[in-house]
N, C-alpha and C. Protein backbone atom coordinates (compact mmCIF):
# COMPACT_ATOMS: atom_id res chain seq x y z
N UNK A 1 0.43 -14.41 -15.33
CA UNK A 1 -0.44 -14.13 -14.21
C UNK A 1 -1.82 -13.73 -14.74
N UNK A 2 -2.67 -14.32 -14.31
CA UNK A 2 -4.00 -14.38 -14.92
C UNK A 2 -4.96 -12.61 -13.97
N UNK A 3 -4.53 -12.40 -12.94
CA UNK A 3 -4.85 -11.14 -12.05
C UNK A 3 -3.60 -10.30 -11.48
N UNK A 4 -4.43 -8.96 -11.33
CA UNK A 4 -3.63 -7.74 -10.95
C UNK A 4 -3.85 -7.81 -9.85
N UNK A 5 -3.21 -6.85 -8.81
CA UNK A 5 -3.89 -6.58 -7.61
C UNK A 5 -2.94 -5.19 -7.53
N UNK A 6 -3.29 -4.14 -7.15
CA UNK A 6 -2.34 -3.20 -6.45
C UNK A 6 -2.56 -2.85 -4.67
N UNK A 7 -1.21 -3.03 -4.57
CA UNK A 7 -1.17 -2.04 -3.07
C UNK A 7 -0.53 -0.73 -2.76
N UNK A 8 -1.29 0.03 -2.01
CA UNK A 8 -0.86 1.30 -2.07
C UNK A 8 0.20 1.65 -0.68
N UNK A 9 1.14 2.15 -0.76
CA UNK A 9 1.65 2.19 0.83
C UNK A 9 1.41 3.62 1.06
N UNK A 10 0.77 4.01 1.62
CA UNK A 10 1.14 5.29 2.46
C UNK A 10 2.14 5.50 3.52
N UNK A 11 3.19 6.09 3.34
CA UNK A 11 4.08 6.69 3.88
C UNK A 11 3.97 8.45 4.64
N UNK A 12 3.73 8.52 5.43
CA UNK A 12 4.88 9.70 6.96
C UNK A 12 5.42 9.29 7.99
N UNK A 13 6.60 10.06 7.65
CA UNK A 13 7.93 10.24 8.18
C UNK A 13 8.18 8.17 8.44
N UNK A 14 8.10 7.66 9.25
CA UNK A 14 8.69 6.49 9.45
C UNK A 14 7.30 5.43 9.25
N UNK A 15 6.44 6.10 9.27
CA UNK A 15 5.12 5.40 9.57
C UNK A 15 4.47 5.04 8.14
N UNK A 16 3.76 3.85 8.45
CA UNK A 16 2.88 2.94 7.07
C UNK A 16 1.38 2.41 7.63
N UNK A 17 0.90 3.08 6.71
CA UNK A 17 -0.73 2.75 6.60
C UNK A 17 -1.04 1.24 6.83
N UNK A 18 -1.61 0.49 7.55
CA UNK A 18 -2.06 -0.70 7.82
C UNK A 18 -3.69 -0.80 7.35
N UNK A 19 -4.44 -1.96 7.11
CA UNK A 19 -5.82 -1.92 7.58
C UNK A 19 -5.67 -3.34 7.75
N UNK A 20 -6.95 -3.87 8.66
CA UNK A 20 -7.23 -5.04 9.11
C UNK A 20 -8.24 -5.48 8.47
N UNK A 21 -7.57 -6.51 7.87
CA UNK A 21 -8.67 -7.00 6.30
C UNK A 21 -9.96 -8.32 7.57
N UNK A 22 -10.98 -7.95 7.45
CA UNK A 22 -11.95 -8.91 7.74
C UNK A 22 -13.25 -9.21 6.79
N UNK A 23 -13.52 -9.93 6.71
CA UNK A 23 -14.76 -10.68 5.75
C UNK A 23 -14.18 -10.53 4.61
N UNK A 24 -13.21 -11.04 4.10
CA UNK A 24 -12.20 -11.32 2.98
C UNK A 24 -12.14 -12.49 2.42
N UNK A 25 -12.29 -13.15 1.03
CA UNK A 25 -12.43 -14.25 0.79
C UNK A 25 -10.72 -14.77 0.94
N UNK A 26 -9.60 -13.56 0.54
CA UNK A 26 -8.19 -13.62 0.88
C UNK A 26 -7.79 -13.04 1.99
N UNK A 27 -6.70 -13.77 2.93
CA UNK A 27 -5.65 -12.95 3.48
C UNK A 27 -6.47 -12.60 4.50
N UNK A 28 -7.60 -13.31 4.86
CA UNK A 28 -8.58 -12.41 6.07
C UNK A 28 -8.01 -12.43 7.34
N UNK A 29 -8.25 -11.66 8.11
CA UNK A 29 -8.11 -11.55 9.66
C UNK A 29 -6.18 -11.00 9.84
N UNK A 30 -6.09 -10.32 8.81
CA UNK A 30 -4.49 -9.99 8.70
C UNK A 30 -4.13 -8.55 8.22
N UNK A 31 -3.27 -7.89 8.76
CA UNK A 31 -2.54 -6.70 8.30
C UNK A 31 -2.32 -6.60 6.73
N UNK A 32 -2.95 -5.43 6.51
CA UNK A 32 -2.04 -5.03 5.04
C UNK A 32 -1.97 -3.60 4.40
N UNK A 33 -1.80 -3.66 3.23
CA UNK A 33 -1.82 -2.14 2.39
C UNK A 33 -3.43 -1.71 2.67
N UNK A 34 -3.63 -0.92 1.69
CA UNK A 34 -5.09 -0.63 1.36
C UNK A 34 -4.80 -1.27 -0.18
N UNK A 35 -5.55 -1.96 -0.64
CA UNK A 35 -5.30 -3.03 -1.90
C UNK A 35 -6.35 -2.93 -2.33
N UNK A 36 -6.56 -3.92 -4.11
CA UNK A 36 -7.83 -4.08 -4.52
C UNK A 36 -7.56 -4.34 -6.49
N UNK A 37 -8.22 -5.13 -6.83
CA UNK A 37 -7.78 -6.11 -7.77
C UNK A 37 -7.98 -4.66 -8.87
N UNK A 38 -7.49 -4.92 -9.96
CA UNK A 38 -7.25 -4.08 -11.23
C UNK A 38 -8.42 -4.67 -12.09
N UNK A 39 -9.31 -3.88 -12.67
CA UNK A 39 -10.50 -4.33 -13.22
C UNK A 39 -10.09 -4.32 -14.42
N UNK A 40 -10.72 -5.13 -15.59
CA UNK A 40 -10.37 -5.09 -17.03
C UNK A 40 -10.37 -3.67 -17.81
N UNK A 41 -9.64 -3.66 -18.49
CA UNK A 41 -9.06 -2.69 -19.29
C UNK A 41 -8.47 -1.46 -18.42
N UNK A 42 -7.92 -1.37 -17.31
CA UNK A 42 -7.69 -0.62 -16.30
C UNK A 42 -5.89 -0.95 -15.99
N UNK A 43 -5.37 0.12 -16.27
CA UNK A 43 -3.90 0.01 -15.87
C UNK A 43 -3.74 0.40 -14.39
N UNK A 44 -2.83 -0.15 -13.95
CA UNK A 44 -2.46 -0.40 -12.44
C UNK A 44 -2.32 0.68 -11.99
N UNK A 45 -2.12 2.06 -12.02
CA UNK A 45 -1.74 3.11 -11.95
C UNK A 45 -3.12 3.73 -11.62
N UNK A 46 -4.34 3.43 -12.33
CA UNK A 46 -5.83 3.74 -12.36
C UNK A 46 -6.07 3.11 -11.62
N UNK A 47 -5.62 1.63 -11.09
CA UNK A 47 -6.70 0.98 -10.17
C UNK A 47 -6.20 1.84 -8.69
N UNK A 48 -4.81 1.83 -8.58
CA UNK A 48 -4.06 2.49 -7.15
C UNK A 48 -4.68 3.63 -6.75
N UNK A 49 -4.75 5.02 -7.86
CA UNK A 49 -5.74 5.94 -7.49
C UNK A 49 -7.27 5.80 -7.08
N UNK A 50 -7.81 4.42 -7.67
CA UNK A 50 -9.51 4.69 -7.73
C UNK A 50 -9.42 3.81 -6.17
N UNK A 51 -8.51 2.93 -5.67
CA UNK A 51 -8.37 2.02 -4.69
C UNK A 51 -8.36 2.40 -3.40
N UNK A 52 -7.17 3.42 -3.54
CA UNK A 52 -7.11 4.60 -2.48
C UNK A 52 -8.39 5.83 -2.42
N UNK A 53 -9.08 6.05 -3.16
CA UNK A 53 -10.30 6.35 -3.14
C UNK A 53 -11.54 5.69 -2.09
N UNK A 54 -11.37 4.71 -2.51
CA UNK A 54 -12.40 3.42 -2.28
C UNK A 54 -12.02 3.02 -0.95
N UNK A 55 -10.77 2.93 -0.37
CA UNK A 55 -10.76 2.20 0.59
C UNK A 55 -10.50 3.14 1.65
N UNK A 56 -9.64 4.01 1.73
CA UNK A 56 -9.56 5.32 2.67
C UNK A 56 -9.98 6.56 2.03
N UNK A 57 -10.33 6.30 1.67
CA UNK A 57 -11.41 8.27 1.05
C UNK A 57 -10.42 9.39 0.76
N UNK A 58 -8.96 9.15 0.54
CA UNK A 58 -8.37 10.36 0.00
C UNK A 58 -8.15 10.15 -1.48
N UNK A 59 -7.41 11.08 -2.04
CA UNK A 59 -6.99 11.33 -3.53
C UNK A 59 -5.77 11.68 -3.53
N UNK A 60 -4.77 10.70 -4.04
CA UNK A 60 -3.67 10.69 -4.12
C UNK A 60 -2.90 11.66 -5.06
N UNK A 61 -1.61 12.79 -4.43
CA UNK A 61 -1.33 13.60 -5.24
C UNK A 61 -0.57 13.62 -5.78
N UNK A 62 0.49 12.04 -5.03
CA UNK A 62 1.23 11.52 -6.58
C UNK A 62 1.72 9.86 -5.81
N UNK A 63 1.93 9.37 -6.70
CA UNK A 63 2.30 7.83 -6.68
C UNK A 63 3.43 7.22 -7.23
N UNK A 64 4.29 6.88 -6.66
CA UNK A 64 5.50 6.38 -7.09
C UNK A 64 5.39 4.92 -7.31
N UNK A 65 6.12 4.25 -8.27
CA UNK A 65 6.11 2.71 -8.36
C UNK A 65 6.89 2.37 -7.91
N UNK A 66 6.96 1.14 -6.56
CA UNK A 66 7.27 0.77 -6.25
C UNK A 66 8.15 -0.83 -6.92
N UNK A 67 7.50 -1.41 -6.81
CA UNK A 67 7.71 -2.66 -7.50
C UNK A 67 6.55 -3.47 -7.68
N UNK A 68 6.85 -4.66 -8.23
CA UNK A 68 5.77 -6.06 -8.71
C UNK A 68 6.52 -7.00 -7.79
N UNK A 69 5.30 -8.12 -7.51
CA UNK A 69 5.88 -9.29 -6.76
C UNK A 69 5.23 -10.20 -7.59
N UNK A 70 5.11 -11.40 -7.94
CA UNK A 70 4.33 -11.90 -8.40
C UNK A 70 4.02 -13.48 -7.12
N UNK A 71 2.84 -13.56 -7.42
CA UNK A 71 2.16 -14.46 -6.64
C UNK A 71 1.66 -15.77 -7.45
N UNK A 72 2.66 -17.21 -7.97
CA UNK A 72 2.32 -17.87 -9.12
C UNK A 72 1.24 -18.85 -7.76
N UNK A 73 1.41 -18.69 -7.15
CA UNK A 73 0.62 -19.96 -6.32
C UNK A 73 -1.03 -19.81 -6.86
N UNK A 74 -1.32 -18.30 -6.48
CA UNK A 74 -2.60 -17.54 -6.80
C UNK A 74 -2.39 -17.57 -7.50
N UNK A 75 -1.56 -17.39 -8.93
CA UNK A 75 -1.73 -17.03 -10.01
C UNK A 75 -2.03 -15.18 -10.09
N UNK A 76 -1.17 -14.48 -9.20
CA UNK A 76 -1.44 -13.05 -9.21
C UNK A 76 -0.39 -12.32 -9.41
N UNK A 77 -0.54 -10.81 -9.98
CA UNK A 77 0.99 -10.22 -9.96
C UNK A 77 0.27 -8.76 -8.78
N UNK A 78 1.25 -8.59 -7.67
CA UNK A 78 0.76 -7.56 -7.08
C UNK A 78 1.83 -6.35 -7.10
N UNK A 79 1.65 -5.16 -7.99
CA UNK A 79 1.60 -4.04 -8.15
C UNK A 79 2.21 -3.03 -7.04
N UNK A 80 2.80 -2.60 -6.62
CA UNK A 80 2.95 -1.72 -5.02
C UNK A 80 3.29 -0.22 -5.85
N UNK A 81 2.76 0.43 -4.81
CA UNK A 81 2.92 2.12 -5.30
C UNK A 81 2.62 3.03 -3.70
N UNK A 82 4.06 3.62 -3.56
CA UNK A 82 4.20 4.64 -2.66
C UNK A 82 3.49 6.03 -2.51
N UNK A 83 2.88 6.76 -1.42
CA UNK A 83 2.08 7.71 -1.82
C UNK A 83 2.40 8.50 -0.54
N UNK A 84 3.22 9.58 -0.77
CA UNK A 84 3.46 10.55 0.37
C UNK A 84 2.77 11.32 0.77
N UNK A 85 1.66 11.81 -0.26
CA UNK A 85 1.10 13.15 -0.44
C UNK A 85 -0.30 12.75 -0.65
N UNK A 86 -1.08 13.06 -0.40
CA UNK A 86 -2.85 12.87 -0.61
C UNK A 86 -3.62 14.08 0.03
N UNK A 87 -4.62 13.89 -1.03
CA UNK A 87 -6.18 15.25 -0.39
C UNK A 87 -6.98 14.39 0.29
N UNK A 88 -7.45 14.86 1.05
CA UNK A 88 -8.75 14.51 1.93
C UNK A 88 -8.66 14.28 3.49
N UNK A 89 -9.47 13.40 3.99
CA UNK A 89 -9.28 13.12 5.55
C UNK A 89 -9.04 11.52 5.53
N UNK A 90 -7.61 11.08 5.98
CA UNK A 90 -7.57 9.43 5.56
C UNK A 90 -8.89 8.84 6.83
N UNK A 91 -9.82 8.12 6.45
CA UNK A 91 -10.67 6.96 7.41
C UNK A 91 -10.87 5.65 6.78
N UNK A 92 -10.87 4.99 7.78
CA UNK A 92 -12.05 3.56 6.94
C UNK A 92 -13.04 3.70 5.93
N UNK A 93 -12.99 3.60 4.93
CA UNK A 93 -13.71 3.93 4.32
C UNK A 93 -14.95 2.26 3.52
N UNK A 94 -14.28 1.14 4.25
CA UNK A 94 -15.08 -0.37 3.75
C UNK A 94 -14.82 -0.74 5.03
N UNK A 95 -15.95 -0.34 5.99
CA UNK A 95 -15.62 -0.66 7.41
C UNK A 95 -16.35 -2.75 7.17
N UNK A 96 -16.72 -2.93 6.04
CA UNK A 96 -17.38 -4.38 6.02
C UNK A 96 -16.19 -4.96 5.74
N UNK A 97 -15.27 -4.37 4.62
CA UNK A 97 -14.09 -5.25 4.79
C UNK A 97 -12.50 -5.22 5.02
N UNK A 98 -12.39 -3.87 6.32
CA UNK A 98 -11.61 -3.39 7.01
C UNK A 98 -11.96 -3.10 8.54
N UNK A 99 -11.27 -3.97 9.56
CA UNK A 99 -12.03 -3.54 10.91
C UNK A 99 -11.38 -2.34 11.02
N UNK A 100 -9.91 -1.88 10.88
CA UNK A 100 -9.64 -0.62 11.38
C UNK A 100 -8.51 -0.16 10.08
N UNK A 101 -8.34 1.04 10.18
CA UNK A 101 -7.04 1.47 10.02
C UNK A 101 -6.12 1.93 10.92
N UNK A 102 -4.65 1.87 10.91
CA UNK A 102 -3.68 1.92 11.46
C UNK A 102 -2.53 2.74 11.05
N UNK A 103 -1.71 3.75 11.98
CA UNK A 103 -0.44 4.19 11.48
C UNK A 103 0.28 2.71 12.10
N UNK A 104 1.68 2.71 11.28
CA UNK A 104 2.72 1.83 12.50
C UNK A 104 3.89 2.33 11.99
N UNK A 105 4.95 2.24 12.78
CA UNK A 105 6.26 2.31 12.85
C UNK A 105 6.68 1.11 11.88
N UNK A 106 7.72 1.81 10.68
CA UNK A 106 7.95 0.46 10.00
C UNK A 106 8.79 -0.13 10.36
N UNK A 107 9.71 -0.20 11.44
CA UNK A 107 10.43 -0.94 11.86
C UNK A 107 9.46 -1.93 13.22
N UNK A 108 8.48 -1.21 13.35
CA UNK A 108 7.62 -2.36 14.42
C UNK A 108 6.25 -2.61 14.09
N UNK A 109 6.33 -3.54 13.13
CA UNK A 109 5.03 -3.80 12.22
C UNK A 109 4.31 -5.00 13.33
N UNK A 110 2.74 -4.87 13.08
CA UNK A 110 2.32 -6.09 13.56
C UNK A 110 2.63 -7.71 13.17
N UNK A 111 2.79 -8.30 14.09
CA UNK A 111 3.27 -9.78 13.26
C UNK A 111 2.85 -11.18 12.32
N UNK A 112 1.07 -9.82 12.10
CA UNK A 112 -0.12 -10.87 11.54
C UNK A 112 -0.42 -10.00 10.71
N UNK A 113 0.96 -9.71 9.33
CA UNK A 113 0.67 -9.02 8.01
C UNK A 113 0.37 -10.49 6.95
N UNK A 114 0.04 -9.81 5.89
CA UNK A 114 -0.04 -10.29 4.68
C UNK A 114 1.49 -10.62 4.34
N UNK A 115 1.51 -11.72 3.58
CA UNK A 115 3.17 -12.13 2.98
C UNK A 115 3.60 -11.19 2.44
N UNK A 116 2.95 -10.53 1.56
CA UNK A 116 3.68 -9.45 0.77
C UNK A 116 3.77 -8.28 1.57
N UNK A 117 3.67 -8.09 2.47
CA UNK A 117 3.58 -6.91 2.90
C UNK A 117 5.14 -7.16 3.79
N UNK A 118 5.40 -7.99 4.24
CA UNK A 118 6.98 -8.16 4.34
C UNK A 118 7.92 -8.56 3.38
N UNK A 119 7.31 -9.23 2.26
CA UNK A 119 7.95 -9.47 1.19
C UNK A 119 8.71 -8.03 0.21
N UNK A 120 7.73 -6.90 0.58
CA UNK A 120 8.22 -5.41 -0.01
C UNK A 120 8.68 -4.71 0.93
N UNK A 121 8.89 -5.22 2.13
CA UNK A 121 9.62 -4.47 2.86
C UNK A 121 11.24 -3.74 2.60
N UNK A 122 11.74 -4.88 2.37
CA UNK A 122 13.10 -4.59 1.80
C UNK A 122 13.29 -2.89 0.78
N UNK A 123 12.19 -3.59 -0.62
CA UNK A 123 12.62 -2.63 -0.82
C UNK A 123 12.02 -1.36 -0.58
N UNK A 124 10.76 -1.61 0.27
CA UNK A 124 10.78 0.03 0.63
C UNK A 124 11.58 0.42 1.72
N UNK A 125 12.13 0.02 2.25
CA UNK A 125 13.35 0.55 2.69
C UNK A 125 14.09 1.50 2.31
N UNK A 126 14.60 0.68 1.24
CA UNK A 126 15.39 1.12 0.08
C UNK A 126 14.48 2.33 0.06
N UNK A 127 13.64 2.55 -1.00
CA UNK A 127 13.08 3.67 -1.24
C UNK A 127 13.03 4.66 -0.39
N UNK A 128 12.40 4.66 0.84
CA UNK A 128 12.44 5.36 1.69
C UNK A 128 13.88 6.08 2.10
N UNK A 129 14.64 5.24 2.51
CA UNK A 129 16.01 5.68 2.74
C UNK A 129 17.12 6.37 1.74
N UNK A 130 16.70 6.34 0.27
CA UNK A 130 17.17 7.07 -0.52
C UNK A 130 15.99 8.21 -0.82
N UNK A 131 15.05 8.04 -0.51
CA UNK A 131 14.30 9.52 -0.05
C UNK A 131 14.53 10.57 0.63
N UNK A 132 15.57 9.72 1.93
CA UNK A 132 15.59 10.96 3.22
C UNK A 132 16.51 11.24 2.98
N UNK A 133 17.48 10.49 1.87
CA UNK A 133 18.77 11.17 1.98
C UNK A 133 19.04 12.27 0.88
N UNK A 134 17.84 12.00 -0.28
CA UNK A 134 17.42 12.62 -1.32
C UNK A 134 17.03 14.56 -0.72
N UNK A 135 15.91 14.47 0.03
CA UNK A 135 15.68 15.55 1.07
C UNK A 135 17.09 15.85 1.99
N UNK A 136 17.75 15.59 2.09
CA UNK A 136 18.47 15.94 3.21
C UNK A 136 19.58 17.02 2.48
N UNK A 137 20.04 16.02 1.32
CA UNK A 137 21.14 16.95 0.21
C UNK A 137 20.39 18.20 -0.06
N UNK A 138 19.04 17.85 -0.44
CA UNK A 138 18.32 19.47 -0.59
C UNK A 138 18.48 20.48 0.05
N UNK A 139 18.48 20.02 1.59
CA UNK A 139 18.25 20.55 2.60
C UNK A 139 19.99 21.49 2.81
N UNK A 140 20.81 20.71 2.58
CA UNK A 140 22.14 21.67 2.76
C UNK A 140 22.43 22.52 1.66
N UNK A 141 22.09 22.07 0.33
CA UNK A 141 22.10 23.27 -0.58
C UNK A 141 21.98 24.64 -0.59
């Protein structure tokens, strides 16, 4: 894969961060993460924090890896990383190439996402659901 890309999911309680990508040379006029390509000499982990910076104005206070998908059509590998916890006030922060941001219910997503953004559904599922059950054992201890 000749490019990176990471996406960040923000996660509460059932709900996932959307934005509406417009004036996009990719994927325009469609639902997705808050995303953004990995610059040279920059590990994926650096681009997710500086991304989530850049695109909703918080600072992430920790990031879990999700998984890789790879995209051979593009020639891309895209990166995903979960983020429960963040500083700041989440907004639009590239209102030129985001019309809005969005909470949604992840079981009732809009039906004009990005491929990958149902393509990782599965396993954040997974993740998620061994999260709550992760908290829950805590919780009876």
């Amino acid at each position: 894969m000749s490019k990176s890309v990471v996406q960040i999911i923000f996660s509460s309680n059932s709900r996932i961060l959307l934005g509406f990508r417009q004036n996009t040379t990719a994927l325009n006029q469609l639902w997705g993460f808050p995303s953004g390509r990995v610059e040279p000499g920059e590990k994926p982990l650096q681009a997710a924090k500086r991304e989530a910076l850049e695109e909703v104005a918080v600072e992430v206070n920790n990031l879990m890896f999700l998984g890789k998908l790879p995209d051979p059509k593009l020639k891309i590998m895209h990166y995903f990383y979960v983020c429960k916890s963040w500083s700041g006030e989440m907004k639009n922060a590239e209102p030129n190439l985001c019309r809005e941001v969005c909470w949604f219910d992840i079981e009732s997503l809009p039906k004009d996402c990005t491929p990958t953004t149902y393509l990782i559904l599965p396993e954040l599922n997974k993740y998620l659901f061994n999260s709550q059950c992760r908290t829950a054992s805590h919780l009876k201890s």
